[in-house]
Protein backbone atom coordinates (compact mmCIF):
# COMPACT_ATOMS: atom_id res chain seq x y z
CA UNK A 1 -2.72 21.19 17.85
CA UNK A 2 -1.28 20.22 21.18
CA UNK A 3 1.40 22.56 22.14
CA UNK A 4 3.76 19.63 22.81
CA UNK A 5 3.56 19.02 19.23
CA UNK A 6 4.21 22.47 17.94
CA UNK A 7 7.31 22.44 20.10
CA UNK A 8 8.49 18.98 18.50
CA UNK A 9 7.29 21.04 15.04
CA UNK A 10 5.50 17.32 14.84
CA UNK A 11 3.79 18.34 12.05
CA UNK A 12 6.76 18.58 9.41
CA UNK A 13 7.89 15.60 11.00
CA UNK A 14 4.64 14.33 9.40
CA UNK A 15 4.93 15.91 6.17
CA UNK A 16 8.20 14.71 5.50
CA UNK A 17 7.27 11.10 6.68
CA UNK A 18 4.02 11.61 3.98
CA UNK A 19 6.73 12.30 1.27
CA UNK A 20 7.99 8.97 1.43
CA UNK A 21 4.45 7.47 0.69
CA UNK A 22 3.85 5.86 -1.86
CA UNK A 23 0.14 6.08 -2.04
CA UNK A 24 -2.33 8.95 -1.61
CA UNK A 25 -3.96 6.74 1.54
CA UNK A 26 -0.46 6.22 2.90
CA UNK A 27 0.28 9.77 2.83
CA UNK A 28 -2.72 10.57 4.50
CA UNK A 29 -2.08 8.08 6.98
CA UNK A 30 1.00 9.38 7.88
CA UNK A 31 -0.53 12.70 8.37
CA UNK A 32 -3.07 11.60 10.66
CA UNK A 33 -0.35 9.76 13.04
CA UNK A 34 -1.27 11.56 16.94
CA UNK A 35 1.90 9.96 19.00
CA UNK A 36 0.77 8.13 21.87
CA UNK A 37 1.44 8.36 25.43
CA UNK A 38 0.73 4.98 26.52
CA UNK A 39 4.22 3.22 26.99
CA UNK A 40 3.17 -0.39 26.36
CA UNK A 41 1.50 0.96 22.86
CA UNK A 42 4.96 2.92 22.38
CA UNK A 43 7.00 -0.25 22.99
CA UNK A 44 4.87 -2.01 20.81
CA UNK A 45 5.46 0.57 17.83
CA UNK A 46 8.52 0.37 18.16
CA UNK A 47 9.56 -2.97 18.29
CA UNK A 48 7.61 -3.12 15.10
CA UNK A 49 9.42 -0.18 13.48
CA UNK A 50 12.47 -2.11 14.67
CA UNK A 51 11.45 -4.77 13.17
CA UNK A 52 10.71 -3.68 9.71
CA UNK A 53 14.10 -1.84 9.98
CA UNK A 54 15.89 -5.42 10.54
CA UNK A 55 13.55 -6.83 7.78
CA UNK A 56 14.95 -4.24 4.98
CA UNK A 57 18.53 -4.16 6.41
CA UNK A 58 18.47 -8.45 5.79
CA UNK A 59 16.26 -8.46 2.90
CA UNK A 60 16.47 -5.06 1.26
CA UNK A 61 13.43 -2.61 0.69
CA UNK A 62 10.14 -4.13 -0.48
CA UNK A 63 9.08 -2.82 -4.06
CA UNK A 64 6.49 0.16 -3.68
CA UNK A 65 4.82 1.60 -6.53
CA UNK A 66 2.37 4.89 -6.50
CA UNK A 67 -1.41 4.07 -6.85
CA UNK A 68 -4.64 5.66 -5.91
CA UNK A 69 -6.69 4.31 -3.11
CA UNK A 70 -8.90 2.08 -5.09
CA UNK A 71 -11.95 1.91 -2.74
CA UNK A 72 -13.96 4.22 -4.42
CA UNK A 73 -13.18 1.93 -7.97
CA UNK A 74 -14.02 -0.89 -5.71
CA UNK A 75 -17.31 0.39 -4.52
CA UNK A 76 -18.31 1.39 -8.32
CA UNK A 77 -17.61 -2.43 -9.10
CA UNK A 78 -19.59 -3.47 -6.79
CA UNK A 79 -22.56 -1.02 -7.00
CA UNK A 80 -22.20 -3.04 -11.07
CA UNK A 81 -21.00 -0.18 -12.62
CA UNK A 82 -18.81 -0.11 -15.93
CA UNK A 83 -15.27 1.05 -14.87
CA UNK A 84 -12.93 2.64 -17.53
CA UNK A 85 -9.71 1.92 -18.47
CA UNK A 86 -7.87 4.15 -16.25
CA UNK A 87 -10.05 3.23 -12.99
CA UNK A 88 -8.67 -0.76 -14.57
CA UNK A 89 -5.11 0.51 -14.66
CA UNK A 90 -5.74 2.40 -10.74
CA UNK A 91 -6.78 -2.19 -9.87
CA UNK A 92 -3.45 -3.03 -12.14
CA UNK A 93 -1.39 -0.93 -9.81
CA UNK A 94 -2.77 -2.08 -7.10
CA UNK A 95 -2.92 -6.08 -7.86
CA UNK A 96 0.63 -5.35 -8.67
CA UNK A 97 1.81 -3.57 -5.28
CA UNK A 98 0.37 -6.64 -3.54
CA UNK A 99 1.56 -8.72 -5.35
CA UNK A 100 5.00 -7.70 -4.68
CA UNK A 101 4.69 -7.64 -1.02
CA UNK A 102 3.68 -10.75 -0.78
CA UNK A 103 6.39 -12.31 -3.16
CA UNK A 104 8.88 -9.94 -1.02
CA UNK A 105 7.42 -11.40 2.80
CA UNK A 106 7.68 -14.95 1.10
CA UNK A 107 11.19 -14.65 1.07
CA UNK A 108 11.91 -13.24 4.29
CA UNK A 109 12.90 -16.38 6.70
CA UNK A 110 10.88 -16.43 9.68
CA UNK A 111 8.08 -14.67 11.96
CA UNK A 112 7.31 -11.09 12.13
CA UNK A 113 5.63 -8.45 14.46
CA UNK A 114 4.25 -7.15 10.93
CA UNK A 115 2.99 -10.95 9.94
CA UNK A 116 -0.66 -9.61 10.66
CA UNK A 117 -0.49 -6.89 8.27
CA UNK A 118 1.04 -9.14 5.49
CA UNK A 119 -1.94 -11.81 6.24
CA UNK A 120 -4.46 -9.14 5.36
CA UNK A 121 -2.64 -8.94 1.15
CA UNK A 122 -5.10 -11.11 -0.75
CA UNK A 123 -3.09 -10.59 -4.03
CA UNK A 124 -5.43 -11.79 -6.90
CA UNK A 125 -2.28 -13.24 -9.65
CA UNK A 126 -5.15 -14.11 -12.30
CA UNK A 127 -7.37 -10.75 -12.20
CA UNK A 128 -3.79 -8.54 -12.44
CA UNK A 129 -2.33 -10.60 -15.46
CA UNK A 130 -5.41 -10.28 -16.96
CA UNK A 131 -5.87 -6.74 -16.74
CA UNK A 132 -1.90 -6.47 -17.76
CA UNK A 133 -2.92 -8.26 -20.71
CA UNK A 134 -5.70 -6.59 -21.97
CA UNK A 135 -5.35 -2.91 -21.34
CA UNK A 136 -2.43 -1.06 -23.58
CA UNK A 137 -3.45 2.20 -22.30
CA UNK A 138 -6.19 4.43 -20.63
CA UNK A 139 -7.48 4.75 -24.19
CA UNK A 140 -6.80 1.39 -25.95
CA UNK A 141 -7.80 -2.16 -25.28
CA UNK A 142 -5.80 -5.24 -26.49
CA UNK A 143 -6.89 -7.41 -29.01
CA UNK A 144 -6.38 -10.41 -26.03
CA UNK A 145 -8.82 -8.92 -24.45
CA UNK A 146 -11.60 -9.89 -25.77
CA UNK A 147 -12.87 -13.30 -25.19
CA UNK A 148 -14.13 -14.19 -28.69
């Protein structure tokens, strides 16, 4: 680790910014951050930070929910694999987090430094209610859920 960093004891900076994740992808996110030293990359983070901090002080704090990064589940899907209930109720959490930030940017007035992020959501309404409908539990399926 740079000794800059130990100084700045950057890493339980990091650790304590990981604690407010919501996600195990966010968290390691968080503790993968290396600060830059580029000022125009430095203004640019922050003038986004800013902005998110004006977003929540105007429009409160998004929803967050904890979920497990999904790609794996994704990648089973794909491959045509059967996925079990609890992988389902891993895409539920997920369709649902996206779901709420984009319902949450929709009501914030205005552009955004963090518009590109919120154009990448593709929340899928239909695939979460029907997963919501159909799975009581990681053990027990819903009548509604079959089709017949």
């Amino acid at each position: 680790m740079n000794k800059d960093y130990e100084i700045l004891e950057l890493h339980k900076i990091l650790l304590k910014l990981s604690d407010k994740c919501s996600n195990t992808a966010s968290k390691q996110m968080a503790l993968d951050i290396i600060p830059s030293t580029d000022a125009d990359v430095v203004r640019e983070e922050v003038s986004k930070t800013n902005n998110a901090l004006e977003l929540i002080i105007k429009n409160a704090t998004p929803e967050f929910v904890s979920f497990k990064d999904i790609k794996a589940i994704v990648n089973r899907a794909d491959s045509g694999a059967e996925l079990s209930l609890k992988e389902l109720i891993e895409v539920r959490r997920f369709l649902y987090q996206t779901r709420k930030l984009t319902q949450w940017r929709g009501e914030v007035e205005g552009d955004t430094l963090l518009d590109n992020y919120f154009e990448m959501i593709y929340p899928d309404y239909e695939l979460e209610k029907r997963l919501e409908i159909s799975i009581i539990d990681e053990n027990n399926l819903a009548d509604e859920a079959s089709s017949e």
